[in-house]
PDB file of N, CA and C in Angstrom:
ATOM      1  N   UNK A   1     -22.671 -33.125  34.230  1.00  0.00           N
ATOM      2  CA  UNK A   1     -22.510 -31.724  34.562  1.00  0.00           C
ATOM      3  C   UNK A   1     -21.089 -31.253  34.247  1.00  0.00           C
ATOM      4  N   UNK A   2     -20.229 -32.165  34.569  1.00  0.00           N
ATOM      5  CA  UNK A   2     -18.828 -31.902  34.682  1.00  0.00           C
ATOM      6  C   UNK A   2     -18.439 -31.503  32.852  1.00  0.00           C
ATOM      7  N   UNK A   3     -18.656 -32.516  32.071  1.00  0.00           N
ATOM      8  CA  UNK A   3     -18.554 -32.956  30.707  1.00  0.00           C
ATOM      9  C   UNK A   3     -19.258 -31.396  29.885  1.00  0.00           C
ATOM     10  N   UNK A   4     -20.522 -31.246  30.689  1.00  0.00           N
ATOM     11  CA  UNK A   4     -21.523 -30.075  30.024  1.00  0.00           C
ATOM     12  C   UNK A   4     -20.379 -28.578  30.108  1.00  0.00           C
ATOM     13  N   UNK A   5     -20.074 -28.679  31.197  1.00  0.00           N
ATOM     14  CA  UNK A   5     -19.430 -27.377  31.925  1.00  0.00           C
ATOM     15  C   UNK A   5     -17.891 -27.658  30.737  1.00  0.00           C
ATOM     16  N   UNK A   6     -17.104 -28.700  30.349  1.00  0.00           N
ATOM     17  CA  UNK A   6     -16.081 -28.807  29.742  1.00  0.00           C
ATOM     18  C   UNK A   6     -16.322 -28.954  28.271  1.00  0.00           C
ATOM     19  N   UNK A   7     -17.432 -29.103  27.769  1.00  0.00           N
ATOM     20  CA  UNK A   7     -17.799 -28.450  26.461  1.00  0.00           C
ATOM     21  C   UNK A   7     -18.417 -27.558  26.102  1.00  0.00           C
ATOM     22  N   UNK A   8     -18.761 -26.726  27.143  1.00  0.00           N
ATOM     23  CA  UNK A   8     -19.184 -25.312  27.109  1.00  0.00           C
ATOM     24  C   UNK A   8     -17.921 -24.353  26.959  1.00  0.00           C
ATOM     25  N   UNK A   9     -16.879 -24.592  28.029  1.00  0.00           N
ATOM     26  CA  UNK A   9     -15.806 -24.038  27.956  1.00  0.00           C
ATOM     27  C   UNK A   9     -14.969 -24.014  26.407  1.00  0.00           C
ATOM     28  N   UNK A  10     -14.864 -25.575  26.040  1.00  0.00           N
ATOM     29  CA  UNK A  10     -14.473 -25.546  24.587  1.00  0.00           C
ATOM     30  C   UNK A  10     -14.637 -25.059  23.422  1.00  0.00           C
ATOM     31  N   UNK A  11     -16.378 -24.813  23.873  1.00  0.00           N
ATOM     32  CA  UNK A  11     -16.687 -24.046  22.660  1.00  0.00           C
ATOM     33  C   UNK A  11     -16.687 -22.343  22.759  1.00  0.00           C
ATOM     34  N   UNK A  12     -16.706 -21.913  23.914  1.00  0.00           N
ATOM     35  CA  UNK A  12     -16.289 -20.679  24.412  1.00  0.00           C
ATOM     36  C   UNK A  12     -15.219 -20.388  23.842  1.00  0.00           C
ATOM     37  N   UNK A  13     -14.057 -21.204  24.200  1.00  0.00           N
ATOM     38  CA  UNK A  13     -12.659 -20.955  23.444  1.00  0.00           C
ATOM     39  C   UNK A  13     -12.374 -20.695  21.590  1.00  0.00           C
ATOM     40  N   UNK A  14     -13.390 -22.011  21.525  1.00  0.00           N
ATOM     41  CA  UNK A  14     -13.327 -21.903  19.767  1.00  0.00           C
ATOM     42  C   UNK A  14     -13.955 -20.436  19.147  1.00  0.00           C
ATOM     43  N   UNK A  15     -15.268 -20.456  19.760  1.00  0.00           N
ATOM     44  CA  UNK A  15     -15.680 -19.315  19.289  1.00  0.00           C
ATOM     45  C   UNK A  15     -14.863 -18.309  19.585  1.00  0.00           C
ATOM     46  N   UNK A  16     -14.173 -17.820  20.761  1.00  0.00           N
ATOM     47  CA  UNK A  16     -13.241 -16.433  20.828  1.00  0.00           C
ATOM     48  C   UNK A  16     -11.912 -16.599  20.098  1.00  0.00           C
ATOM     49  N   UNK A  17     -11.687 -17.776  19.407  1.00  0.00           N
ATOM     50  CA  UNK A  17     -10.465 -18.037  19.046  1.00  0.00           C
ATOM     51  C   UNK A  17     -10.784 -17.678  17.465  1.00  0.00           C
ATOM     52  N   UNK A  18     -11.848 -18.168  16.580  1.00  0.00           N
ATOM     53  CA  UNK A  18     -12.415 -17.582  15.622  1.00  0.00           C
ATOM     54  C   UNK A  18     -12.738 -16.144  15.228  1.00  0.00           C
ATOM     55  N   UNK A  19     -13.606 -15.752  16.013  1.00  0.00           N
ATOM     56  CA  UNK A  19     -14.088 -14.099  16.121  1.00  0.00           C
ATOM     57  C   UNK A  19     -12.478 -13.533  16.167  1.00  0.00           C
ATOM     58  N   UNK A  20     -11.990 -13.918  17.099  1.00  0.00           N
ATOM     59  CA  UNK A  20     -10.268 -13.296  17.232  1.00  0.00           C
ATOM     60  C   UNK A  20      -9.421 -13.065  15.926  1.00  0.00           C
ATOM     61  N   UNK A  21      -9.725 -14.540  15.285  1.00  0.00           N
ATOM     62  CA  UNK A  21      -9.189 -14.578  14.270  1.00  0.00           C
ATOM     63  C   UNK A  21      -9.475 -13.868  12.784  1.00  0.00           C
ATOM     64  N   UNK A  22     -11.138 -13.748  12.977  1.00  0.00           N
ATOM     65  CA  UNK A  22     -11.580 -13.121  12.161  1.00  0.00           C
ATOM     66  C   UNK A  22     -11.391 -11.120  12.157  1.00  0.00           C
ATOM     67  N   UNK A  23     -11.257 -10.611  13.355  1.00  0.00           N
ATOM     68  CA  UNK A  23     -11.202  -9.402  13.572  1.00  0.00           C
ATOM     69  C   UNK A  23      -9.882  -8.738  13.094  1.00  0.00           C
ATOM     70  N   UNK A  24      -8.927  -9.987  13.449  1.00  0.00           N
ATOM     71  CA  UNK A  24      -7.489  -9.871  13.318  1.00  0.00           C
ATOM     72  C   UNK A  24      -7.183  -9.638  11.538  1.00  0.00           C
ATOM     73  N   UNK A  25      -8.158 -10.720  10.844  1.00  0.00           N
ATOM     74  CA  UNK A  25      -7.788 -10.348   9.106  1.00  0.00           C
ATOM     75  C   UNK A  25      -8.416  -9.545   9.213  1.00  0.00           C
ATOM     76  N   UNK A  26      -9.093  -8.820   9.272  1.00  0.00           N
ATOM     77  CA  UNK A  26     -10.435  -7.299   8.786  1.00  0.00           C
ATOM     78  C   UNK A  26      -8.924  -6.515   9.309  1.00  0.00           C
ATOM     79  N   UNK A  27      -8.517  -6.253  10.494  1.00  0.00           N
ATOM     80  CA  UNK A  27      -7.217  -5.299  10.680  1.00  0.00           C
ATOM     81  C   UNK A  27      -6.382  -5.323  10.104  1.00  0.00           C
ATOM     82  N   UNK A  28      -6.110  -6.692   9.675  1.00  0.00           N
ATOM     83  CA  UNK A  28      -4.513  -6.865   8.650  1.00  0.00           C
ATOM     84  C   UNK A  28      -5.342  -6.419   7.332  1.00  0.00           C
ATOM     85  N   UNK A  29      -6.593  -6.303   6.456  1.00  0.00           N
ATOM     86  CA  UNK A  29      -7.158  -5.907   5.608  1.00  0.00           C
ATOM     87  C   UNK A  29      -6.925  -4.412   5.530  1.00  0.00           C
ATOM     88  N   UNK A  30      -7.406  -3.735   6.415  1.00  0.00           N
ATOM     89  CA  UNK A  30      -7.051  -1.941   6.324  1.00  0.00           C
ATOM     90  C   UNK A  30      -6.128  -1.755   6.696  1.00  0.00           C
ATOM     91  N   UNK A  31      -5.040  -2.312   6.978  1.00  0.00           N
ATOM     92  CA  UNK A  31      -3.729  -1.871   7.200  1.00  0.00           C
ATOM     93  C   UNK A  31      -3.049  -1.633   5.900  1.00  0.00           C
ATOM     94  N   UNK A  32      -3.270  -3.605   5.172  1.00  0.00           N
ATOM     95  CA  UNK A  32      -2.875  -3.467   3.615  1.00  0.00           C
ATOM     96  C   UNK A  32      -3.765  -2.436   2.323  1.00  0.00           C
ATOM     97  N   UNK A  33      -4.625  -2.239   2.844  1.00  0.00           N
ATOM     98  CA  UNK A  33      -5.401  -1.033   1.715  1.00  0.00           C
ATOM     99  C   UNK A  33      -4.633   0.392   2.323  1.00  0.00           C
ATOM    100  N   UNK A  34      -4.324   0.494   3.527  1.00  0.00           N
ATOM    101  CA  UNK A  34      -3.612   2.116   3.736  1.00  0.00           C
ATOM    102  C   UNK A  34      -2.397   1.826   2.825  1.00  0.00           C
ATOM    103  N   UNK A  35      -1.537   0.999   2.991  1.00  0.00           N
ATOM    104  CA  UNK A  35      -0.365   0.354   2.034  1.00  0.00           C
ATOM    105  C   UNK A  35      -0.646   0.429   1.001  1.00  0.00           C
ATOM    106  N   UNK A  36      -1.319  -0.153   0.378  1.00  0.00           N
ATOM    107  CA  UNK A  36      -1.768  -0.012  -1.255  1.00  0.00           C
ATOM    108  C   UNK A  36      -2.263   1.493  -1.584  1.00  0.00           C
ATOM    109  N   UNK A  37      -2.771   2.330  -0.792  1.00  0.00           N
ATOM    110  CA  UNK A  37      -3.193   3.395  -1.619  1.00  0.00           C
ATOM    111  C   UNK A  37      -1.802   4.408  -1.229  1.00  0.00           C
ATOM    112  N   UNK A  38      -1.548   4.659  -0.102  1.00  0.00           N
ATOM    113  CA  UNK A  38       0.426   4.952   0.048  1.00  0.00           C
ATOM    114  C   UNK A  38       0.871   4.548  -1.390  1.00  0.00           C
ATOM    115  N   UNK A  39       1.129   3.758  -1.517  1.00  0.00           N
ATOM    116  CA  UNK A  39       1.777   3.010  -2.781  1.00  0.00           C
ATOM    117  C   UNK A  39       1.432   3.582  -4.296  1.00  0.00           C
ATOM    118  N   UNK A  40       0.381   3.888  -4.171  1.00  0.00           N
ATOM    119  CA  UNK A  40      -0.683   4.261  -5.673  1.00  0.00           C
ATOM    120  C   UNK A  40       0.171   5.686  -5.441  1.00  0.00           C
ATOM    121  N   UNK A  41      -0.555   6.495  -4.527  1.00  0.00           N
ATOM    122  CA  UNK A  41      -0.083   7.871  -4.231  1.00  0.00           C
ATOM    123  C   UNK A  41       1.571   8.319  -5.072  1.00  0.00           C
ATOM    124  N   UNK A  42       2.515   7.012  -4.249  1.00  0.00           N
ATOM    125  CA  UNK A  42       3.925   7.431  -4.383  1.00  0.00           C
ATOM    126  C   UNK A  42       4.162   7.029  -5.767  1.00  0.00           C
ATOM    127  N   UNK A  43       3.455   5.833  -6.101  1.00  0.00           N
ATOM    128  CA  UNK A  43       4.081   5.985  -7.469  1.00  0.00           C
ATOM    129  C   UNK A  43       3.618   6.748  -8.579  1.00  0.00           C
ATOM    130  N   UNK A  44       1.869   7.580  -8.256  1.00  0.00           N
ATOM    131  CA  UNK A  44       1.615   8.989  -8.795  1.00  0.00           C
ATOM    132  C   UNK A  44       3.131   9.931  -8.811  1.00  0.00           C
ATOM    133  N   UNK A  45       3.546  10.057  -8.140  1.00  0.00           N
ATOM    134  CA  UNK A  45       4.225  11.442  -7.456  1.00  0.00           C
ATOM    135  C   UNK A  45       5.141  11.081  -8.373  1.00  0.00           C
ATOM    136  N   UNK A  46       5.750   9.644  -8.392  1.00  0.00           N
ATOM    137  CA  UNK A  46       7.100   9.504  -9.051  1.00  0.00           C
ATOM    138  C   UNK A  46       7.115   9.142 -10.132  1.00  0.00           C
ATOM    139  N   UNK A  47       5.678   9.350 -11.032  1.00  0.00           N
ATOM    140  CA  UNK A  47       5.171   9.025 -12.482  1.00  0.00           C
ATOM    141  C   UNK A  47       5.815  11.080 -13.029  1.00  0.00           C
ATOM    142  N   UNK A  48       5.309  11.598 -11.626  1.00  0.00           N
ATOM    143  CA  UNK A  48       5.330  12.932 -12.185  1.00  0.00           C
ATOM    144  C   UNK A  48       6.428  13.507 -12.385  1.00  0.00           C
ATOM    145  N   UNK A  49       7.271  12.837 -11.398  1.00  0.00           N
ATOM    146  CA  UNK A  49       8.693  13.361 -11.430  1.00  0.00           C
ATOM    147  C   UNK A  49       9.549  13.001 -12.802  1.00  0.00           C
ATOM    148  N   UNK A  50       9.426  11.760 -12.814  1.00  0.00           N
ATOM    149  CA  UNK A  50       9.795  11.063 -14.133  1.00  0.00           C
ATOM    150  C   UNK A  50       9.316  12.480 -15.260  1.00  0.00           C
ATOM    151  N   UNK A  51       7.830  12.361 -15.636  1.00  0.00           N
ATOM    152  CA  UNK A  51       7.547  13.277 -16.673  1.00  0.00           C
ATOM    153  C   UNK A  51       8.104  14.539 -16.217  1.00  0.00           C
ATOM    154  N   UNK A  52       8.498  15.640 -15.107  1.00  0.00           N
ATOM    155  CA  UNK A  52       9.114  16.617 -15.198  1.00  0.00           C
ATOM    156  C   UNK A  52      10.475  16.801 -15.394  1.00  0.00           C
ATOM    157  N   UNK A  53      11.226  15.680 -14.904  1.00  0.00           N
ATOM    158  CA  UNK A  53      12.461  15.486 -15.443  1.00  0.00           C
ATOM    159  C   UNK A  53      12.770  14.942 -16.687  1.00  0.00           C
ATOM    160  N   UNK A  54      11.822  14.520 -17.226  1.00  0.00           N
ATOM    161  CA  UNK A  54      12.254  13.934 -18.895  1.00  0.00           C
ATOM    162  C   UNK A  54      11.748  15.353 -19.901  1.00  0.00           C
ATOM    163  N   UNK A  55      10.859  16.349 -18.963  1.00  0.00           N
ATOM    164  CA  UNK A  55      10.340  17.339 -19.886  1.00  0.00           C
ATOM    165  C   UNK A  55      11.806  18.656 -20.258  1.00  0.00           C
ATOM    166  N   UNK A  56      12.233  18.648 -18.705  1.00  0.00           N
ATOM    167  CA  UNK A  56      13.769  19.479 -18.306  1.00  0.00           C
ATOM    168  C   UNK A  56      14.315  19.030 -19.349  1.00  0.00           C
ATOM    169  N   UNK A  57      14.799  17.492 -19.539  1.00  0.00           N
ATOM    170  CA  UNK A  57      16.122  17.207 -20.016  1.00  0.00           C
ATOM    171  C   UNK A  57      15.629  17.008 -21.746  1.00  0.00           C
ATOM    172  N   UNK A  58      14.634  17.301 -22.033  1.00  0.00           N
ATOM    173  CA  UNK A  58      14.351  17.993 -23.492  1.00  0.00           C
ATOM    174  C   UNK A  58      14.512  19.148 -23.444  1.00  0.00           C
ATOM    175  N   UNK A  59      14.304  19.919 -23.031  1.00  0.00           N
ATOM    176  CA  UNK A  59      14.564  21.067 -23.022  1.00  0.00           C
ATOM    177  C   UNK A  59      15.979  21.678 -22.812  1.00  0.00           C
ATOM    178  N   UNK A  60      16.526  21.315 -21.644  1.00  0.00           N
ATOM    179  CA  UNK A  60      17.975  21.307 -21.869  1.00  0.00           C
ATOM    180  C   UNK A  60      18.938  20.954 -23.525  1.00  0.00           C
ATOM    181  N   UNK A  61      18.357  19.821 -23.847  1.00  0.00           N
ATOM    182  CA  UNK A  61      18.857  19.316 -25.100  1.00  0.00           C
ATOM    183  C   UNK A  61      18.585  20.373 -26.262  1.00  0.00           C
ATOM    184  N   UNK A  62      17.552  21.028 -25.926  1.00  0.00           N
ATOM    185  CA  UNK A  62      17.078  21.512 -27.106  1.00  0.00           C
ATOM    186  C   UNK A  62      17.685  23.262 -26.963  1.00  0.00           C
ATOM    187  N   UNK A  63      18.007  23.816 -25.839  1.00  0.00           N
ATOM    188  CA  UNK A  63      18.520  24.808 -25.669  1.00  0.00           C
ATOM    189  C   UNK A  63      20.408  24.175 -25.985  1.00  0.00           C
ATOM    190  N   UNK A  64      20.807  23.286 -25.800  1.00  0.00           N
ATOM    191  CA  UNK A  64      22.258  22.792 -26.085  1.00  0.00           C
ATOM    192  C   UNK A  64      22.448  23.027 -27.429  1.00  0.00           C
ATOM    193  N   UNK A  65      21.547  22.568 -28.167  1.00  0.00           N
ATOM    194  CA  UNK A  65      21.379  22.166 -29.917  1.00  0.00           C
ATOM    195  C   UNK A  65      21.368  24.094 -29.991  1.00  0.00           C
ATOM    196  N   UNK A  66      20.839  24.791 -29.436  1.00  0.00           N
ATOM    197  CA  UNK A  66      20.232  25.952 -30.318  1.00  0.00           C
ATOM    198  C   UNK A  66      21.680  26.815 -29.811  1.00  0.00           C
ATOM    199  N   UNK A  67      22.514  26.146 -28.292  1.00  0.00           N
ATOM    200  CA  UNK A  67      23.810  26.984 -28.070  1.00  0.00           C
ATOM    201  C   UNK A  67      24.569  26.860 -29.826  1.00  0.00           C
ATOM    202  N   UNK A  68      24.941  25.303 -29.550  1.00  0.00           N
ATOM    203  CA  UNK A  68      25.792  25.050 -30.795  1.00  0.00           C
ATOM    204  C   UNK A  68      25.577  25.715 -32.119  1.00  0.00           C
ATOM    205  N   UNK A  69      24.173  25.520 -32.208  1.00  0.00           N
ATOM    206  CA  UNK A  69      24.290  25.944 -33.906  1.00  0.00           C
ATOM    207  C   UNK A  69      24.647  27.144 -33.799  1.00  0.00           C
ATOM    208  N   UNK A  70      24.383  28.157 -32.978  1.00  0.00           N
ATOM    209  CA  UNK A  70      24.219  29.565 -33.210  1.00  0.00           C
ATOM    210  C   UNK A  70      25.601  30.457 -32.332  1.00  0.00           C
ATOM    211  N   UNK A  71      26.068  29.427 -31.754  1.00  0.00           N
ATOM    212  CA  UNK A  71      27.570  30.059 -31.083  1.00  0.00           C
ATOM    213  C   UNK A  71      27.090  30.871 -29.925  1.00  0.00           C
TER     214      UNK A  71
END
């Protein structure tokens, strides 16, 4: 009885120690996908910035070129 009751308990433990463990990666899972798509997002934003600032600084260049030639 004693033995029954102390491997019942053991396996009580294992199993909540598993399930625990398992619930715990599924949370650390959508934590890292909010992270990863954050991430996608920002480096959208800073793909765009890049292309609006490289579009400016042609343009700048190209209004510089048209100061010079023309005084």
């Amino acid at each position: 009885m004693v033995t029954e009751t102390i491997i019942s308990i053991g396996a009580t433990a294992v199993i909540t120690a598993l399930l625990t463990a398992y619930s715990t990666a599924k949370a650390n899972e959508k934590v890292l996908g909010s992270i990863v798509n954050r991430l996608d997002d920002l480096e959208e934003k800073l793909f765009n910035h890049e292309k609006r600032i490289s579009h400016l600084e042609g343009k700048v260049s190209y209004d510089v070129v048209k100061v010079v030639k023309h005084g």
